[in-house]
N, C-alpha and C. Protein backbone atom coordinates (compact mmCIF):
# COMPACT_ATOMS: atom_id res chain seq x y z
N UNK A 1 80.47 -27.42 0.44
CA UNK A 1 80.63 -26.44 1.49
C UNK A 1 81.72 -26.92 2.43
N UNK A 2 82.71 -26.17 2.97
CA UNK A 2 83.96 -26.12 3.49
C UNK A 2 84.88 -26.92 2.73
N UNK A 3 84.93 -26.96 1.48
CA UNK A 3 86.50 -27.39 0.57
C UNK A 3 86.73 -26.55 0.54
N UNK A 4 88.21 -26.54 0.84
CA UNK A 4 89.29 -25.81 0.79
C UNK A 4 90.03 -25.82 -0.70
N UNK A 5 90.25 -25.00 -1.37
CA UNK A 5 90.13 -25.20 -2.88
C UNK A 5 91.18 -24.53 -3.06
N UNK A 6 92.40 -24.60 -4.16
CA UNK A 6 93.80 -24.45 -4.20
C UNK A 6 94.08 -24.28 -5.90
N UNK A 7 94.19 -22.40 -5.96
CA UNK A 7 94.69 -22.24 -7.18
C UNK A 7 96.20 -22.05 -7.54
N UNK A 8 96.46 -22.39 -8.84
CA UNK A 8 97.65 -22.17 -9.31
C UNK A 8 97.78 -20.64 -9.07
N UNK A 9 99.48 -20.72 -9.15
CA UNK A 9 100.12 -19.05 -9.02
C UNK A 9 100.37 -18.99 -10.24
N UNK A 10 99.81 -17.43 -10.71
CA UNK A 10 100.19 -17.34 -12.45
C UNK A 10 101.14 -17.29 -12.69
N UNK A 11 101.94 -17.65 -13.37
CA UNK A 11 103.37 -17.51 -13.93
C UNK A 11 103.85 -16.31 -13.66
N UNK A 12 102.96 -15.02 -14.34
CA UNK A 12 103.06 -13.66 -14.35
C UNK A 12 103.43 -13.18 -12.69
N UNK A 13 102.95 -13.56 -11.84
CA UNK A 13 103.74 -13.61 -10.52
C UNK A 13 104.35 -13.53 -9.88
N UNK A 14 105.33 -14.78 -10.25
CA UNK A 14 106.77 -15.11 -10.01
C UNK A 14 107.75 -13.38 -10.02
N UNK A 15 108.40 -13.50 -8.74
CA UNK A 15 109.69 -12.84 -9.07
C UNK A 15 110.34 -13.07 -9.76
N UNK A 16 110.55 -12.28 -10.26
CA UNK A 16 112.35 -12.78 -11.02
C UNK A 16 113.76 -12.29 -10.50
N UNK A 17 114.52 -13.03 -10.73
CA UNK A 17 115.79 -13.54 -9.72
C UNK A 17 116.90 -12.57 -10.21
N UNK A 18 116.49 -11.26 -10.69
CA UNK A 18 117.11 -9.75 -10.20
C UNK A 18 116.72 -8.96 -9.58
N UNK A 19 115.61 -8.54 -9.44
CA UNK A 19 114.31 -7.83 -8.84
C UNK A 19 114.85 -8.49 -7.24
N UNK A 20 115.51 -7.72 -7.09
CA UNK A 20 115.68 -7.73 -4.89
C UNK A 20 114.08 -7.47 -4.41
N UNK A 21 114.16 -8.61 -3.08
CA UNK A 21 113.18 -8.14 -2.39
C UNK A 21 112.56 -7.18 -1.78
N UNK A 22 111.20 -7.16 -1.37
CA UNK A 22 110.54 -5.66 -1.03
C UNK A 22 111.17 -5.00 0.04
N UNK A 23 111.67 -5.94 0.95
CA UNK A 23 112.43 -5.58 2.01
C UNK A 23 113.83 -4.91 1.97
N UNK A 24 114.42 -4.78 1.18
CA UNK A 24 115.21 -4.25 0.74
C UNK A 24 114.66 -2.98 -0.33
N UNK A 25 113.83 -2.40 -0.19
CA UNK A 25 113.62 -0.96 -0.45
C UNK A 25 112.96 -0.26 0.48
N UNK A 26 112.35 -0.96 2.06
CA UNK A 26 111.71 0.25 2.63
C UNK A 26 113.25 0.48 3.67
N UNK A 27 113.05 1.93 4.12
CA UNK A 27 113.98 2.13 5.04
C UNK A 27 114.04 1.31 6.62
N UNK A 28 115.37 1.01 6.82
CA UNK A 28 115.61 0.55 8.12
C UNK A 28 115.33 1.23 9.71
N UNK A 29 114.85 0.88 10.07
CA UNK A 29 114.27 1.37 11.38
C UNK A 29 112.80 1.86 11.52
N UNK A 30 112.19 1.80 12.87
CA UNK A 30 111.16 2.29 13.30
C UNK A 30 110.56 3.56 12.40
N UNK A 31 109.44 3.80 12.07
CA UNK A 31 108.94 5.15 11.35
C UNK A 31 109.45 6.27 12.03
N UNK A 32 109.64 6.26 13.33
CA UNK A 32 110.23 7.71 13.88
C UNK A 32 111.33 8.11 13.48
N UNK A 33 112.06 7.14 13.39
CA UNK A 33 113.64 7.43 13.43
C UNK A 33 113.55 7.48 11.82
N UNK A 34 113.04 6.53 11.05
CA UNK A 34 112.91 7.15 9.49
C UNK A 34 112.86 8.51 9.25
N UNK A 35 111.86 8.51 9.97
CA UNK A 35 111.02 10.05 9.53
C UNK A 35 111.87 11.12 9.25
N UNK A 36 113.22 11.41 9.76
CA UNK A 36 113.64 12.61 9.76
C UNK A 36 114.04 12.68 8.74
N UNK A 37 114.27 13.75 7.99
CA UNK A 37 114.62 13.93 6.65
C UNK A 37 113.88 13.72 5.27
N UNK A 38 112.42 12.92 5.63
CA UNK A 38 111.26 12.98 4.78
C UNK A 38 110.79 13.91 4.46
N UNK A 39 109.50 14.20 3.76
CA UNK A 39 108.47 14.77 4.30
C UNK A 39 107.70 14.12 5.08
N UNK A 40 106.78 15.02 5.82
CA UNK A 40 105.79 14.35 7.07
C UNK A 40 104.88 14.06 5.98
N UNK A 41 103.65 12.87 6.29
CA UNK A 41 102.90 13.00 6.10
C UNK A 41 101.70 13.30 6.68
N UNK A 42 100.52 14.34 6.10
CA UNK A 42 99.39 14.70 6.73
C UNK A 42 98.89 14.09 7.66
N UNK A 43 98.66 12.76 8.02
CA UNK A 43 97.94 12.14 9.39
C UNK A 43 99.07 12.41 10.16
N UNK A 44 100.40 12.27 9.77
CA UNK A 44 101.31 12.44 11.23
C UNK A 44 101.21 13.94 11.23
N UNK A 45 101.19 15.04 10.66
CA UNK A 45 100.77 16.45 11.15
C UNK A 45 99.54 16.46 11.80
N UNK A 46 98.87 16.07 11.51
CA UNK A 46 97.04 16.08 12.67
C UNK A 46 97.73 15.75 13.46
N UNK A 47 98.30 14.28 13.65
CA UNK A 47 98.38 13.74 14.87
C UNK A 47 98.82 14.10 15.78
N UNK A 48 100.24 15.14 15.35
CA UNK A 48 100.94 15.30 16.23
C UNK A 48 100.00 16.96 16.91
N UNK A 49 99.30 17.57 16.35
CA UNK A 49 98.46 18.57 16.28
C UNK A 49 97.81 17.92 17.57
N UNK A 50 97.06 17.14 16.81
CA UNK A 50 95.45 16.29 18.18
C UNK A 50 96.25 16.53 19.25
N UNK A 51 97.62 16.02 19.47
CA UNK A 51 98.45 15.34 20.65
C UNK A 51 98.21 16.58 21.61
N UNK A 52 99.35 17.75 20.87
CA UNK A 52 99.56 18.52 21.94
C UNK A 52 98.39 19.35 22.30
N UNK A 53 97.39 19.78 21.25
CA UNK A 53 96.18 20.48 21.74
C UNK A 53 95.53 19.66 23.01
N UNK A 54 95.82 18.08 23.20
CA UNK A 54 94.81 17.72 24.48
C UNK A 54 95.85 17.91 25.27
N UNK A 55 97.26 17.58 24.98
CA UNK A 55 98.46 17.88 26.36
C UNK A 55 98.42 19.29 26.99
N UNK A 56 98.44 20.68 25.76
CA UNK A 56 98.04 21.48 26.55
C UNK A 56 97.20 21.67 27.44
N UNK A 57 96.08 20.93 26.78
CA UNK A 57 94.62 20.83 27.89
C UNK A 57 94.70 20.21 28.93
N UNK A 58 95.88 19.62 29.07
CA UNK A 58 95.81 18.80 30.51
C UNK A 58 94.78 17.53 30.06
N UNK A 59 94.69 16.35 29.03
CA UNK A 59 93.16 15.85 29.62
C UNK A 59 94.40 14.54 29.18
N UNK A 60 93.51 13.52 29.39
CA UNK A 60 93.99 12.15 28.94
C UNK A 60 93.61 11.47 27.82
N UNK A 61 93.95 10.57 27.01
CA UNK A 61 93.23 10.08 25.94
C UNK A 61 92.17 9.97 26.26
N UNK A 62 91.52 8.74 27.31
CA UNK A 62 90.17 8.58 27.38
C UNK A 62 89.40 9.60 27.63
N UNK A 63 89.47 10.72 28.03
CA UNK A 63 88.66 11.60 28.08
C UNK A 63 88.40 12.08 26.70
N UNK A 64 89.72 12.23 26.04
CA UNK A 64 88.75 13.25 24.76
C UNK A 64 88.26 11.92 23.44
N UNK A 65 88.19 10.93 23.95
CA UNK A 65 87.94 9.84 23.12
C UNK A 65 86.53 9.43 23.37
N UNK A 66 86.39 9.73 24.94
CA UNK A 66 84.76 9.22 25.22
C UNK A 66 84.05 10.63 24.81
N UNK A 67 84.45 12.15 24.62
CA UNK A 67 83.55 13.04 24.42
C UNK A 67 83.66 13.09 22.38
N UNK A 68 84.83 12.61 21.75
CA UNK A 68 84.61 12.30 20.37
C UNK A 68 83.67 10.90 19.95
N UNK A 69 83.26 10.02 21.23
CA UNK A 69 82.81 8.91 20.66
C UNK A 69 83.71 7.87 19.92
N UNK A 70 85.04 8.06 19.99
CA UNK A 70 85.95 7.03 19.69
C UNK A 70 86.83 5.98 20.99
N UNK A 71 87.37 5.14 20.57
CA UNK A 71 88.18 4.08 21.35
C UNK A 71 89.46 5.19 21.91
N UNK A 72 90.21 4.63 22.92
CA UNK A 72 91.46 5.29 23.37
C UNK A 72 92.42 5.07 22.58
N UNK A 73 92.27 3.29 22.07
CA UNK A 73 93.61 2.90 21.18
C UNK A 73 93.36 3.75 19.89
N UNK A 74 92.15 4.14 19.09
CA UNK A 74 92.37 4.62 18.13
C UNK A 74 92.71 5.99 18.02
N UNK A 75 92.44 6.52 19.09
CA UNK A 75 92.82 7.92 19.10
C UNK A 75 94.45 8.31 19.49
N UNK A 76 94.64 6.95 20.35
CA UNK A 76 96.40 6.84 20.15
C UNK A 76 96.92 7.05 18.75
N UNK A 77 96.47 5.86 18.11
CA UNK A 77 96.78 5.50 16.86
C UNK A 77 96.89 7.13 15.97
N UNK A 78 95.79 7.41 15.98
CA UNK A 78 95.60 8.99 15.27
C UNK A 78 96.85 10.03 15.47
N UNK A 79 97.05 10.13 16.84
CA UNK A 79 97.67 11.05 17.33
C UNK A 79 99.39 10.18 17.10
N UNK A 80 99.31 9.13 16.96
CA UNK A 80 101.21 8.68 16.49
C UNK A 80 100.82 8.55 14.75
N UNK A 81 99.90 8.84 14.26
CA UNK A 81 100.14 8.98 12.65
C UNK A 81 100.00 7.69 12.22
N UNK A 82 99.54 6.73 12.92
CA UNK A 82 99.72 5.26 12.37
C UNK A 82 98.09 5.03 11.54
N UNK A 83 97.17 5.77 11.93
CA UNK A 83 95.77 5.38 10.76
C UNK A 83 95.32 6.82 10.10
N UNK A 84 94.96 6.96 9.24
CA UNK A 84 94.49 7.86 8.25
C UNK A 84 93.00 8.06 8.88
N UNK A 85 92.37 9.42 9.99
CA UNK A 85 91.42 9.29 10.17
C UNK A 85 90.58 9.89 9.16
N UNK A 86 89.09 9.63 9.15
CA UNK A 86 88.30 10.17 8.03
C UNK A 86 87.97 11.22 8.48
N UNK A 87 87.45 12.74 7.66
CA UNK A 87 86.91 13.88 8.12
C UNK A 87 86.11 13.86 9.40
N UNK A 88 85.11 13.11 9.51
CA UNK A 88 84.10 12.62 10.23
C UNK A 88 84.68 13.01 11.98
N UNK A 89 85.64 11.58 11.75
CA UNK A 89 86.57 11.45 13.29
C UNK A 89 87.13 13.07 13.82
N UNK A 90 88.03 13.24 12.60
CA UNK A 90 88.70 14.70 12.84
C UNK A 90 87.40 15.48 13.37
N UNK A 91 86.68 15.55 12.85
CA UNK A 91 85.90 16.76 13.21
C UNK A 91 85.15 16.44 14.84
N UNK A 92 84.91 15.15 15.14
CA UNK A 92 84.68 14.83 16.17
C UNK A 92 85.86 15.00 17.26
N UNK A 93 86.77 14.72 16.82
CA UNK A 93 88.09 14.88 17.71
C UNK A 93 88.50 16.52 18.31
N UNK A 94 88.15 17.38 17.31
CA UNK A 94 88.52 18.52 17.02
C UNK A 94 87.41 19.39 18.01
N UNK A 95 86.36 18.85 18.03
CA UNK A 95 85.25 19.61 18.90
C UNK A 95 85.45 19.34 20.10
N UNK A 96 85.96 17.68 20.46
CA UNK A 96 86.20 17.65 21.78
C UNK A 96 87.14 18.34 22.46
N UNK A 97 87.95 18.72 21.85
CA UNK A 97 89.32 19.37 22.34
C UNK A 97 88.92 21.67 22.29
N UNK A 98 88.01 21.46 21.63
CA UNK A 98 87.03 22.50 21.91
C UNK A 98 87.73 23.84 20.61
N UNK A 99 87.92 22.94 19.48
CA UNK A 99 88.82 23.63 18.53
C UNK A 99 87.93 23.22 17.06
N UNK A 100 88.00 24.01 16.11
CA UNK A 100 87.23 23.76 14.75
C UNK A 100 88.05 23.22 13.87
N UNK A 101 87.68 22.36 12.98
CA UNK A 101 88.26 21.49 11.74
C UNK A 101 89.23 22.53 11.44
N UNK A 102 89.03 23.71 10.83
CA UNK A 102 89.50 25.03 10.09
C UNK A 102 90.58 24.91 10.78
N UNK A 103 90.81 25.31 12.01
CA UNK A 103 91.99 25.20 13.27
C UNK A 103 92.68 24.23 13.11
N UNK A 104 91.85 23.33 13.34
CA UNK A 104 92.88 21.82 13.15
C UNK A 104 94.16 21.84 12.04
N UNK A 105 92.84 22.08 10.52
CA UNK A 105 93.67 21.91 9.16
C UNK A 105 94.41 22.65 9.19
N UNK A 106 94.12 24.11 9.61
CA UNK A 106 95.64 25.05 9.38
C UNK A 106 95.90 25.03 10.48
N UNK A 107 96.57 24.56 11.77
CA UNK A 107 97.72 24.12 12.20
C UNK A 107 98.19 22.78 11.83
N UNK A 108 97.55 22.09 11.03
CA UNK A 108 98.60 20.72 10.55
C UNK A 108 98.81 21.07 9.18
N UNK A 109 98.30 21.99 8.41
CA UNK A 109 99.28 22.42 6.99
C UNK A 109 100.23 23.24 7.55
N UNK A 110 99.95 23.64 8.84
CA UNK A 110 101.45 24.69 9.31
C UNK A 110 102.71 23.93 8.83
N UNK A 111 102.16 22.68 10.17
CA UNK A 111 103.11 21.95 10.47
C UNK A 111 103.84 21.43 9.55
N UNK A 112 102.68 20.93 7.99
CA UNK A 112 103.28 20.10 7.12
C UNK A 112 104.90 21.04 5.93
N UNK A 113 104.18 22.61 6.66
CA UNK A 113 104.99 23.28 5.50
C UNK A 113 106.80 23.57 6.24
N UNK A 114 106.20 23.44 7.52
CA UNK A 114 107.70 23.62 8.51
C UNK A 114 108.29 22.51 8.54
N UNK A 115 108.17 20.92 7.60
CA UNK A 115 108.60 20.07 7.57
C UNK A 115 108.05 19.00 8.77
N UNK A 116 107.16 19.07 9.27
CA UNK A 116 106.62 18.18 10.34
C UNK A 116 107.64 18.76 11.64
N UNK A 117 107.98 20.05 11.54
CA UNK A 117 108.62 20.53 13.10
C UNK A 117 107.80 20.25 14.26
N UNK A 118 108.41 19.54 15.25
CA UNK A 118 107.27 18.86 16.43
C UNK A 118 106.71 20.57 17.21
N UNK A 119 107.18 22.07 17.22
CA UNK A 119 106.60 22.81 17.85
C UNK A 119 105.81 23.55 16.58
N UNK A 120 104.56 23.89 17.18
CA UNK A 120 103.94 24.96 16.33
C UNK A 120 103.00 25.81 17.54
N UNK A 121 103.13 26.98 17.51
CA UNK A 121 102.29 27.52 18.57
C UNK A 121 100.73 27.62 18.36
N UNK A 122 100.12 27.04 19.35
CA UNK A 122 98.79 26.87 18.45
C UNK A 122 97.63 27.45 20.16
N UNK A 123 97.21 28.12 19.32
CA UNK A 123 96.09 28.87 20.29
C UNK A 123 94.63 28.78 19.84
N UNK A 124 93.86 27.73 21.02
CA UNK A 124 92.90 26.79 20.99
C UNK A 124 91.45 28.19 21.94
């Protein structure tokens, strides 16, 4: 109990010395500035959805985080597209803001079909 125990690297492993590094295939810069010219992906359509439905509302993160039962940072997180929330959250998120899953999903397939356009008119 507590050895620290040290396996070989399989051969199969190894890079090989044409194969450029991983870093050299994701794109350069911050995800925002990537982003343009992608497609969006679905958590960044919620997110950006969650965002403005509470901005219209006037409220602050912590408010609609303590009536979903979630953290502030994660509901940040949600709303910049950085974690994949589960149905569960969404639907908790979605009630606090006083709006139904249904609502939610079709204004973020809006969004996803207008290319992740940051306006969509959305009536809560």
């Amino acid at each position: 109990m507590g050895e620290i125990l040290y396996f070989p690297t399989p051969a199969t492993t190894a890079r090989r010395r044409d194969t450029p590094p991983r870093e050299q295939h994701r794109p350069a810069g911050p995800p925002e500035a990537v982003g343009r010219g992608r497609e969006p992906l679905l958590r960044e359509a919620y997110g950006d959805v969650l965002r403005e439905l509470r901005q219209n509302r006037g409220e602050r993160l912590t408010d609609v985080a303590t009536r979903a039962a979630i953290s502030p940072q994660y509901l940040s997180e949600i709303e910049r597209g950085r974690k994949d929330a589960s149905s569960e959250i969404l639907a908790a998120v979605a009630r606090s803001l006083g709006v139904t899953v249904r609502t939610l999903s079709s204004h973020a397939t809006t969004r996803m079909a207008q290319g992740g356009s940051p306006r969509v008119n959305l009536a809560a």
